[in-house]
N, C-alpha and C. Protein backbone atom coordinates (compact mmCIF):
# COMPACT_ATOMS: atom_id res chain seq x y z
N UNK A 1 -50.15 -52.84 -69.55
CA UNK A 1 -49.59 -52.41 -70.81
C UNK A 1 -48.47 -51.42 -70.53
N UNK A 2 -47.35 -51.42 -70.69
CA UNK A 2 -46.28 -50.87 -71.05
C UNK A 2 -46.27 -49.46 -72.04
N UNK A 3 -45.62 -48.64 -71.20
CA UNK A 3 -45.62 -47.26 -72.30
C UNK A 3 -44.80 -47.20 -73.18
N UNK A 4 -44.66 -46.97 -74.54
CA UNK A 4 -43.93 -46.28 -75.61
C UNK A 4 -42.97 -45.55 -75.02
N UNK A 5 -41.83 -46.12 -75.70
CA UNK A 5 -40.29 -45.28 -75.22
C UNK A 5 -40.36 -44.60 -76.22
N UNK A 6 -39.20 -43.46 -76.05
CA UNK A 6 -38.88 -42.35 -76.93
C UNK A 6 -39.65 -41.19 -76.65
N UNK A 7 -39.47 -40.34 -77.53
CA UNK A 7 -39.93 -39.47 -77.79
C UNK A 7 -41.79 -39.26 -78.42
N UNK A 8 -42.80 -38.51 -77.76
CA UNK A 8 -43.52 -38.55 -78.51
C UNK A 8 -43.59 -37.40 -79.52
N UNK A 9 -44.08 -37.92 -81.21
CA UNK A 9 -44.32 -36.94 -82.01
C UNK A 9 -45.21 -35.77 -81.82
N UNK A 10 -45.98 -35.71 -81.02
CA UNK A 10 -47.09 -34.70 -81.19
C UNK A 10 -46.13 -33.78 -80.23
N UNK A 11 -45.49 -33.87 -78.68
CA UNK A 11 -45.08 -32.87 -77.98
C UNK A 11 -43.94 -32.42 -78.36
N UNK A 12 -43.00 -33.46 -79.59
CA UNK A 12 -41.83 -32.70 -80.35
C UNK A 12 -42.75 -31.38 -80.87
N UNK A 13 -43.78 -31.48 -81.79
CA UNK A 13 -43.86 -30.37 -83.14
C UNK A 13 -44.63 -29.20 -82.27
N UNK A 14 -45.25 -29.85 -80.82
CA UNK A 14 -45.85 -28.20 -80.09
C UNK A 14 -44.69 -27.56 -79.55
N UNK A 15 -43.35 -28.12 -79.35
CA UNK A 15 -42.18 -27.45 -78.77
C UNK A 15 -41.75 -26.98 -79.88
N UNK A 16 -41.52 -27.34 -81.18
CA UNK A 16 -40.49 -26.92 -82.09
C UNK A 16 -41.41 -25.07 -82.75
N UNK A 17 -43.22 -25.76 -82.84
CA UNK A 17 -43.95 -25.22 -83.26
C UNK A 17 -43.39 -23.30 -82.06
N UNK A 18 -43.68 -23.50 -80.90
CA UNK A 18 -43.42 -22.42 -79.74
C UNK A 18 -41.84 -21.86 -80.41
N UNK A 19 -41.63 -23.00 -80.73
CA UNK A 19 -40.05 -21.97 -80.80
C UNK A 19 -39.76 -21.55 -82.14
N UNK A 20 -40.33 -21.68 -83.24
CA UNK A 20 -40.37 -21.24 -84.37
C UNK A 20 -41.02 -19.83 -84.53
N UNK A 21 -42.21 -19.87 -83.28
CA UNK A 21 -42.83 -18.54 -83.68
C UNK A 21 -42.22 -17.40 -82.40
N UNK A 22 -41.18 -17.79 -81.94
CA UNK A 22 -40.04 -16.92 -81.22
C UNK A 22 -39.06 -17.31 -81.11
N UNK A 23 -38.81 -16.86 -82.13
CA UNK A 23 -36.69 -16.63 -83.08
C UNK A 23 -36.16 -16.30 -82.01
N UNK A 24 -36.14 -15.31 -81.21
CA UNK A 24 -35.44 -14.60 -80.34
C UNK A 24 -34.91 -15.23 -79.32
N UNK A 25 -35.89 -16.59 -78.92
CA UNK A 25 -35.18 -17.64 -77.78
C UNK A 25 -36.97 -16.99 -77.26
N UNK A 26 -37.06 -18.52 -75.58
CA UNK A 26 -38.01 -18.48 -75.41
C UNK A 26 -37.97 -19.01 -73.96
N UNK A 27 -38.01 -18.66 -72.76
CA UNK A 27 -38.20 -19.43 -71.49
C UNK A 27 -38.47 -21.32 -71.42
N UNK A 28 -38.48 -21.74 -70.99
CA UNK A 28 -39.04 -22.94 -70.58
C UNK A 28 -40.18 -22.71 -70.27
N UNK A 29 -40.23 -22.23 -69.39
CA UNK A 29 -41.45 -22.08 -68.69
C UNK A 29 -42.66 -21.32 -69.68
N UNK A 30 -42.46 -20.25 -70.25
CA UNK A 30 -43.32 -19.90 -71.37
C UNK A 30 -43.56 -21.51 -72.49
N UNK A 31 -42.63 -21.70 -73.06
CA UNK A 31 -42.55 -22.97 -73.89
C UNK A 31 -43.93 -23.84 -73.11
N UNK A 32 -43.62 -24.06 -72.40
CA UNK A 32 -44.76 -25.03 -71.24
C UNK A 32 -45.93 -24.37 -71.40
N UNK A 33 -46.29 -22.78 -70.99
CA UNK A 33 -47.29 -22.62 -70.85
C UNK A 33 -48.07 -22.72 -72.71
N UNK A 34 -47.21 -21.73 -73.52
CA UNK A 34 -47.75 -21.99 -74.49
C UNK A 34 -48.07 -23.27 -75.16
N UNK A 35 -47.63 -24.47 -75.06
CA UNK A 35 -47.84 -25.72 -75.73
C UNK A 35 -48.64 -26.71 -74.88
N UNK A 36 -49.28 -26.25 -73.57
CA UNK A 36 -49.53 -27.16 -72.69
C UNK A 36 -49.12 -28.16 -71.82
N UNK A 37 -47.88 -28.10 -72.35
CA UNK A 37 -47.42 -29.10 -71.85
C UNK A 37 -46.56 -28.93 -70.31
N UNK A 38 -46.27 -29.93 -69.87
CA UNK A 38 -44.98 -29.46 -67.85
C UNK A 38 -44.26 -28.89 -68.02
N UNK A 39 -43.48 -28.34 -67.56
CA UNK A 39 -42.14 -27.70 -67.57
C UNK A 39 -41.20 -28.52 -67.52
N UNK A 40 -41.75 -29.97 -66.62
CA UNK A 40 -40.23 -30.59 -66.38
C UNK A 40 -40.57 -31.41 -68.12
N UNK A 41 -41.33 -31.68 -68.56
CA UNK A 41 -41.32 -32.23 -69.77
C UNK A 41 -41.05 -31.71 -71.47
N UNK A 42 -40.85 -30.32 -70.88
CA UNK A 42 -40.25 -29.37 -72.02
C UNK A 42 -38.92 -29.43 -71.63
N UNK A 43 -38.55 -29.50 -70.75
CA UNK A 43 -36.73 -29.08 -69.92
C UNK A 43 -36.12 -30.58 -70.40
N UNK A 44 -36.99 -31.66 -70.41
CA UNK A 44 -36.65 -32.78 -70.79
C UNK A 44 -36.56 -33.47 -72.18
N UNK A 45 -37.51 -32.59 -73.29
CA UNK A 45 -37.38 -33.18 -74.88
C UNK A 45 -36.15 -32.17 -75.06
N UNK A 46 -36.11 -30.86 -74.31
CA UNK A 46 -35.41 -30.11 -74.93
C UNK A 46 -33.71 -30.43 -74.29
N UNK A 47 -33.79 -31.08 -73.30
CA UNK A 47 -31.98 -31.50 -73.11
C UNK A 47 -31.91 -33.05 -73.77
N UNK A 48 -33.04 -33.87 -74.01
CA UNK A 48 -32.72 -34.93 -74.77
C UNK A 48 -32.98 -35.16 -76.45
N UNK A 49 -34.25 -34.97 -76.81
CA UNK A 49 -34.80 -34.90 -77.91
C UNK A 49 -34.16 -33.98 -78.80
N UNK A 50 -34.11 -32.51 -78.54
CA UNK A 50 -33.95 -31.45 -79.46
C UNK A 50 -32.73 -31.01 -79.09
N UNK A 51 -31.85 -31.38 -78.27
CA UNK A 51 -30.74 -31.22 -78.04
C UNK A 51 -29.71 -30.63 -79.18
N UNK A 52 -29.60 -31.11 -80.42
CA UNK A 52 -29.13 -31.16 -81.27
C UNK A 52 -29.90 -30.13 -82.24
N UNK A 53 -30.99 -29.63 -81.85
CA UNK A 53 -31.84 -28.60 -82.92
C UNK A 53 -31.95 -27.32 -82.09
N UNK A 54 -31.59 -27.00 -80.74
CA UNK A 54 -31.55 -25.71 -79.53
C UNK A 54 -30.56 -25.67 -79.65
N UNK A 55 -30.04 -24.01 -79.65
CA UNK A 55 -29.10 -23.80 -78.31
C UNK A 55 -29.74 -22.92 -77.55
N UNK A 56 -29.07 -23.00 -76.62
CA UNK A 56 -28.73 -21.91 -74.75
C UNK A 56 -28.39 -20.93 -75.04
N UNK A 57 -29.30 -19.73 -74.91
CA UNK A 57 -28.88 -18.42 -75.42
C UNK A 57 -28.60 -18.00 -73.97
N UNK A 58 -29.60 -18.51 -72.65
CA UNK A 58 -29.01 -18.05 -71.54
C UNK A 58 -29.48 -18.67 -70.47
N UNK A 59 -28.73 -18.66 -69.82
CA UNK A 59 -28.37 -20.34 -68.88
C UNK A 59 -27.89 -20.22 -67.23
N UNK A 60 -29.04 -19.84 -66.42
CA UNK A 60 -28.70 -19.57 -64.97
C UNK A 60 -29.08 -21.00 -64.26
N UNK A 61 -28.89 -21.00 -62.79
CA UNK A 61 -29.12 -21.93 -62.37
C UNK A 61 -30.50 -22.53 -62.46
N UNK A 62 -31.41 -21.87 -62.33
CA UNK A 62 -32.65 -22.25 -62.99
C UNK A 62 -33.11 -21.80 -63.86
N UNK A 63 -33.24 -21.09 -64.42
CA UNK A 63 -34.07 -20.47 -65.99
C UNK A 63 -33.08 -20.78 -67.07
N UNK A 64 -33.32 -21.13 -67.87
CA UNK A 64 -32.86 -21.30 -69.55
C UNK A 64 -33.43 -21.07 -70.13
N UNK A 65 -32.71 -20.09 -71.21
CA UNK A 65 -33.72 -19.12 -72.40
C UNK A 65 -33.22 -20.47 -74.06
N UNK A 66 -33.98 -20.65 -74.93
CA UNK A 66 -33.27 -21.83 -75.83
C UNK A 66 -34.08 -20.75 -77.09
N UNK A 67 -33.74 -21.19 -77.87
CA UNK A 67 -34.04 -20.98 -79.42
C UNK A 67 -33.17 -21.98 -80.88
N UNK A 68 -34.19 -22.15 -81.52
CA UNK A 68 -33.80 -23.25 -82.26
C UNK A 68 -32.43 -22.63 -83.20
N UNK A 69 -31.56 -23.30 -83.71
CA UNK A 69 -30.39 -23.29 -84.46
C UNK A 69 -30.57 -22.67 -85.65
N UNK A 70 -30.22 -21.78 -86.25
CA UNK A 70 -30.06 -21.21 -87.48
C UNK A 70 -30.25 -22.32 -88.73
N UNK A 71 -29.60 -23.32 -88.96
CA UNK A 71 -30.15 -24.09 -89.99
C UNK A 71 -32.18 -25.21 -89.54
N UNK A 72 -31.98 -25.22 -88.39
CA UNK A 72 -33.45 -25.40 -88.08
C UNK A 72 -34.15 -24.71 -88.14
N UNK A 73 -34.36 -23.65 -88.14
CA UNK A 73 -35.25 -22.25 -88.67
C UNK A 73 -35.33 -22.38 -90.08
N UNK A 74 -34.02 -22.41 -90.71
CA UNK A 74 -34.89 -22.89 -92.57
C UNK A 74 -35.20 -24.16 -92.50
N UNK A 75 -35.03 -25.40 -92.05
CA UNK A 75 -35.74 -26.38 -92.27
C UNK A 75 -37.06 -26.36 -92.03
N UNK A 76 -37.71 -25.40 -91.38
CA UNK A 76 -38.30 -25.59 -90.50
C UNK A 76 -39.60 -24.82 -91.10
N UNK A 77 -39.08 -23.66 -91.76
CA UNK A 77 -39.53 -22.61 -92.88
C UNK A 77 -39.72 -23.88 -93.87
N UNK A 78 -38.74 -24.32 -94.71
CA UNK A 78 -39.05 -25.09 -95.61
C UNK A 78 -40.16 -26.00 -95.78
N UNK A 79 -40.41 -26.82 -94.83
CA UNK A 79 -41.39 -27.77 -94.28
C UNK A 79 -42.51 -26.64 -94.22
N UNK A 80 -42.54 -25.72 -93.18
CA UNK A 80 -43.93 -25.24 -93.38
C UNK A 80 -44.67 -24.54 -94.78
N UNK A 81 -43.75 -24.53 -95.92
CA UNK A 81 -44.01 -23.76 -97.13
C UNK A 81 -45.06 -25.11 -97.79
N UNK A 82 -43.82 -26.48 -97.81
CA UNK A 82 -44.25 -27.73 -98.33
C UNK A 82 -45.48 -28.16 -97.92
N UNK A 83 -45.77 -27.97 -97.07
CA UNK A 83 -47.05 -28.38 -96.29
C UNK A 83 -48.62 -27.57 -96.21
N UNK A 84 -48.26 -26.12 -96.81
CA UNK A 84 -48.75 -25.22 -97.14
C UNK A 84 -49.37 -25.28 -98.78
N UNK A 85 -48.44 -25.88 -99.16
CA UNK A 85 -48.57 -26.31 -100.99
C UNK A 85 -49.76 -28.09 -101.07
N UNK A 86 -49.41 -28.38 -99.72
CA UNK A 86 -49.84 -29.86 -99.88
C UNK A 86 -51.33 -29.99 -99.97
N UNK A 87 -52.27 -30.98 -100.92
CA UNK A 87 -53.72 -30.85 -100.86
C UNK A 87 -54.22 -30.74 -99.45
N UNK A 88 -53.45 -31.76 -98.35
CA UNK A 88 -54.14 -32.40 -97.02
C UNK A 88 -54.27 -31.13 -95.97
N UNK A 89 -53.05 -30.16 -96.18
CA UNK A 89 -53.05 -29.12 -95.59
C UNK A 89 -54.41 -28.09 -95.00
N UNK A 90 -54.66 -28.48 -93.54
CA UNK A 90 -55.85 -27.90 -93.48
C UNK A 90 -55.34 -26.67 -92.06
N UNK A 91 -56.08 -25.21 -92.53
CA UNK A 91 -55.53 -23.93 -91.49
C UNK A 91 -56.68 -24.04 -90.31
């Protein structure tokens, strides 16, 4: 059996989830530890997947600090309000 290309949904929302609850920008390597997930597989949704929702606040040959984009922070707010309001919503 053949694996599913793309992106998976569950390790997008534990990366987006890590970086929502530090505005300030956030290591890779923290990102990893907090979400469980590899390092090389956070270094990888985040230069392909979220590419377009990070930037590089600081960028050496190995460490990169990222934090999500100013309009992804209110989307991001928004969604968690909606979802908060929703019956299915469980804390």
């Amino acid at each position: 059996m053949n694996k599913k290309r793309g992106a998976d949904k569950v390790k997008l929302e534990l990366i987006l989830y890590v970086l929502r609850t530090n505005p300030h920008g956030s290591w890779v390597r923290d990102i990893a530890k907090k979400s469980g997930l590899k390092k090389s597989t956070v270094a990888n949704y985040l230069n392909t997947h979220l590419k377009d929702k990070v930037e590089v606040v600081h960028d050496s040959e190995h460490i990169k600090l990222v934090k999500l984009k100013e309009a992804m922070k209110e989307f991001s707010e928004e969604m968690e309000e909606i979802s908060k309001e929703s019956p299915n919503y469980i804390q």
